[in-house]
C-alpha atoms as a PDB file:
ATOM      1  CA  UNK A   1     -31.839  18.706   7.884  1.00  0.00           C
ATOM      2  CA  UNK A   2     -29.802  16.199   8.988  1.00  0.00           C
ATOM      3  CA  UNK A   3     -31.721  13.458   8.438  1.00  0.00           C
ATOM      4  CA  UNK A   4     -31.809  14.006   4.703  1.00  0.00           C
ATOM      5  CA  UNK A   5     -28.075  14.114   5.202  1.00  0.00           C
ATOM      6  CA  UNK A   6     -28.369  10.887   7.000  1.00  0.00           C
ATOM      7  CA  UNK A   7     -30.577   9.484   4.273  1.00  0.00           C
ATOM      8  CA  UNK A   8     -28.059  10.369   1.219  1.00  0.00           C
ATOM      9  CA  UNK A   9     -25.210   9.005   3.568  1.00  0.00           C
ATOM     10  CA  UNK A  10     -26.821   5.572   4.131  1.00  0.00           C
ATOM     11  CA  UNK A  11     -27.750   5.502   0.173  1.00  0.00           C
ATOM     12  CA  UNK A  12     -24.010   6.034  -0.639  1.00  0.00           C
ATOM     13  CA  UNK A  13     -22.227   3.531   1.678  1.00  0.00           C
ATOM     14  CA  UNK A  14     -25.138   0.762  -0.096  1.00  0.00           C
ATOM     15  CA  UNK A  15     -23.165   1.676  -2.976  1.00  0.00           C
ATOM     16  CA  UNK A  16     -19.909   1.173  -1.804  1.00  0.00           C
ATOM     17  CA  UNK A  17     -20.979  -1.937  -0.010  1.00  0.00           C
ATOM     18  CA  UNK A  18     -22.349  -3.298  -3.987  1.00  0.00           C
ATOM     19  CA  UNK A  19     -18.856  -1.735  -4.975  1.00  0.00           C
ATOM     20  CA  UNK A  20     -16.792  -3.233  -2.458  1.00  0.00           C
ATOM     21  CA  UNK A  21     -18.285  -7.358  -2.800  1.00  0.00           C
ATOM     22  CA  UNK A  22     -16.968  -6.789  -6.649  1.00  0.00           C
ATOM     23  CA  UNK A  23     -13.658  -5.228  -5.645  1.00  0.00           C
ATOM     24  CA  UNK A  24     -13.132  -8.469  -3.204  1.00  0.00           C
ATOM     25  CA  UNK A  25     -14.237 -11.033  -5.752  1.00  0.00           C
ATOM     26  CA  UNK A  26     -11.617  -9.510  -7.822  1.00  0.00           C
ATOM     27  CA  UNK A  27      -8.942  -9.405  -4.923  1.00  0.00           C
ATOM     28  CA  UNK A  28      -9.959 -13.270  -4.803  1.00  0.00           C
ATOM     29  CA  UNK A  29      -9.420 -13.838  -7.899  1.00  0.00           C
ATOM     30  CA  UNK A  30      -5.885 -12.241  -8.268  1.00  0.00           C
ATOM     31  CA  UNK A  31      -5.059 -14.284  -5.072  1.00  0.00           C
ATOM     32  CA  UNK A  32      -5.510 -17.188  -6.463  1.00  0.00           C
ATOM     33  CA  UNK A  33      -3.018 -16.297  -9.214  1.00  0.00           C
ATOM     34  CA  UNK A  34      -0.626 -15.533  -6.702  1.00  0.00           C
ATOM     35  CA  UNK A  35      -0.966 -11.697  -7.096  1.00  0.00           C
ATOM     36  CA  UNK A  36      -2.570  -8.762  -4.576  1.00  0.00           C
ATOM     37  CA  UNK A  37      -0.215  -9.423  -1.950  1.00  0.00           C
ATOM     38  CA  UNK A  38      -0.463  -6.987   0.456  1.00  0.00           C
ATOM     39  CA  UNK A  39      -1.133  -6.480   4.225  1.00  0.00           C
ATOM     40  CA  UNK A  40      -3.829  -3.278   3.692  1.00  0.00           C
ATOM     41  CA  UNK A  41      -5.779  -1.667   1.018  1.00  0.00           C
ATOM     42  CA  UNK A  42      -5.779   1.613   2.614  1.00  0.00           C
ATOM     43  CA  UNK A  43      -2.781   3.552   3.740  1.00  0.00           C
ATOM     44  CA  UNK A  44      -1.993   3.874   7.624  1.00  0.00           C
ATOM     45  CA  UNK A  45      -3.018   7.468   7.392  1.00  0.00           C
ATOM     46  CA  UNK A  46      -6.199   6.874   5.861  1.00  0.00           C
ATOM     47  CA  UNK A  47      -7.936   7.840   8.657  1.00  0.00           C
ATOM     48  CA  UNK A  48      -9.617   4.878   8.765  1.00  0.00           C
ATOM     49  CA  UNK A  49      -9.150   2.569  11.891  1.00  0.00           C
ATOM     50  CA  UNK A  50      -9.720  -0.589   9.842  1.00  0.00           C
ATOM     51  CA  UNK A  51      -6.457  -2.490   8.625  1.00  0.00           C
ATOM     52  CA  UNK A  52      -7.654  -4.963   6.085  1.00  0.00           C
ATOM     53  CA  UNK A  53      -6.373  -6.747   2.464  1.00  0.00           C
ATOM     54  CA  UNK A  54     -10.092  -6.242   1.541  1.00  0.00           C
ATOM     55  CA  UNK A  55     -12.587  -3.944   0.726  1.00  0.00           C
ATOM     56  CA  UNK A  56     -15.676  -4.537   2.959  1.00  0.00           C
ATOM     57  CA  UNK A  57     -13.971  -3.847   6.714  1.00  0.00           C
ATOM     58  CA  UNK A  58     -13.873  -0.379   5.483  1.00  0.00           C
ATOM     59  CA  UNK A  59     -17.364  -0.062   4.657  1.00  0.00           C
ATOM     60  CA  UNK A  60     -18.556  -1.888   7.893  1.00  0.00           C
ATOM     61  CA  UNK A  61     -16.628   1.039   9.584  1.00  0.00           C
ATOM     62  CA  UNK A  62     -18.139   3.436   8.053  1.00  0.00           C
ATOM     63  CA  UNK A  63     -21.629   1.660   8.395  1.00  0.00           C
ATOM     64  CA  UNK A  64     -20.376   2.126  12.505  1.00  0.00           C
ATOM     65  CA  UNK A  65     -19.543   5.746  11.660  1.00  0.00           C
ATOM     66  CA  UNK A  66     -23.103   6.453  10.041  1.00  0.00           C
ATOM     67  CA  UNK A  67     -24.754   4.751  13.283  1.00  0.00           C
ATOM     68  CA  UNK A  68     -22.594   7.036  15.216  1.00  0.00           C
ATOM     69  CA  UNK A  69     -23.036  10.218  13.165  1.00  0.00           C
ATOM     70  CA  UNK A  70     -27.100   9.626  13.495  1.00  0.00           C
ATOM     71  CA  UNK A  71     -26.824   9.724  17.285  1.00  0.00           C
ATOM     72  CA  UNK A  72     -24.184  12.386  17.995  1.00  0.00           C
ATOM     73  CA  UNK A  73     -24.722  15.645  19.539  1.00  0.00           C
ATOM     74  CA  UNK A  74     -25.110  19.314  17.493  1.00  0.00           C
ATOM     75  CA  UNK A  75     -21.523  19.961  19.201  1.00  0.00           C
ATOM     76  CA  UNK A  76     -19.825  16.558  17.498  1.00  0.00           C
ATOM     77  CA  UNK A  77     -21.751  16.439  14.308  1.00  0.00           C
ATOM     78  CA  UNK A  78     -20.002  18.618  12.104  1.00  0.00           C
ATOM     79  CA  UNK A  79     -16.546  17.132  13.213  1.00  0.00           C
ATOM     80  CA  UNK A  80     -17.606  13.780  12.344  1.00  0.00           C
ATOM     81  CA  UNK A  81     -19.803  14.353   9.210  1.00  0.00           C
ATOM     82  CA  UNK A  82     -16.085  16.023   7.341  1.00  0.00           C
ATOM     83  CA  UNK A  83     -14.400  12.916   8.950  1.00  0.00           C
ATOM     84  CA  UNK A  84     -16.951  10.299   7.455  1.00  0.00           C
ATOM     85  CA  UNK A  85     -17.281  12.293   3.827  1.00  0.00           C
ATOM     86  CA  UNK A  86     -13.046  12.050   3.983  1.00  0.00           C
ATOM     87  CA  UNK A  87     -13.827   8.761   4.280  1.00  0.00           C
ATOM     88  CA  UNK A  88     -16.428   7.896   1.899  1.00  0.00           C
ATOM     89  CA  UNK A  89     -14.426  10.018  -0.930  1.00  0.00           C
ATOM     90  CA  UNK A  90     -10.917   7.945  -0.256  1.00  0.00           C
ATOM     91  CA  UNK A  91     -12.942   4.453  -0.498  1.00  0.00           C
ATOM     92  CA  UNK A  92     -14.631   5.646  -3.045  1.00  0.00           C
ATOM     93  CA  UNK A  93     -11.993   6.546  -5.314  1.00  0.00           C
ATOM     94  CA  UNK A  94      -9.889   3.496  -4.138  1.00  0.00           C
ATOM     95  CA  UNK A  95     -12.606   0.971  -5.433  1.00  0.00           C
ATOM     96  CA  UNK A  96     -12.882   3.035  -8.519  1.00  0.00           C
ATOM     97  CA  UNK A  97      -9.420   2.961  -9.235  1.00  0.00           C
ATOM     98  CA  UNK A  98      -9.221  -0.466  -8.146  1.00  0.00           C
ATOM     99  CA  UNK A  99     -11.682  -2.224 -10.647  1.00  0.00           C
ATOM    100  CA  UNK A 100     -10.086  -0.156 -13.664  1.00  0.00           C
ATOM    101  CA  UNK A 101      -7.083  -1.920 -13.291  1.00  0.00           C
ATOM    102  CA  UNK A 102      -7.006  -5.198 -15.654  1.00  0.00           C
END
């Protein structure tokens, strides 16, 4: 069972990885016209350890996650699967939300 978990995991962060190279040529873009000027795209209490002004640290974390979550033990599984879905679903709608804007 958990591989197929594993499997629809690993299909969703190649998404967000396609998502996140748009979402940074866009950042680059607006930094060039002097806008996006911040320190971090994702909120200190994200839960995400990455601090970054772009998009594809976070998805290289959870691509670290994922690696993690496919070796951990029956006991640490569960507590790290609802971490990394937390995850997934912030980034998520933060990239969505992020290419809407014009």
């Amino acid at each position: 069972m958990h591989d197929s978990v594993i499997d629809r995991l690993n299909d969703t962060l190649k998404e967000l990885y396609h998502q996140a190279i748009d979402a940074d040529k866009k950042l680059a873009a607006l930094r060039a016209k002097g806008q996006a000027k911040f320190n971090a795209v994702l909120r200190e209490d994200s839960q995400f350890i990455t601090r970054a002004d772009h998009f594809m640290p976070y998805v290289a974390e959870l691509a670290d996650e994922l690696e993690m979550l496919s070796s951990s033990s029956e006991d640490e599984y569960q507590a790290l699967l609802a971490r990394m879905v937390h995850k997934i679903q912030l980034l998520a709608t933060t990239l969505g939300q992020f290419m809407r804007l014009d």
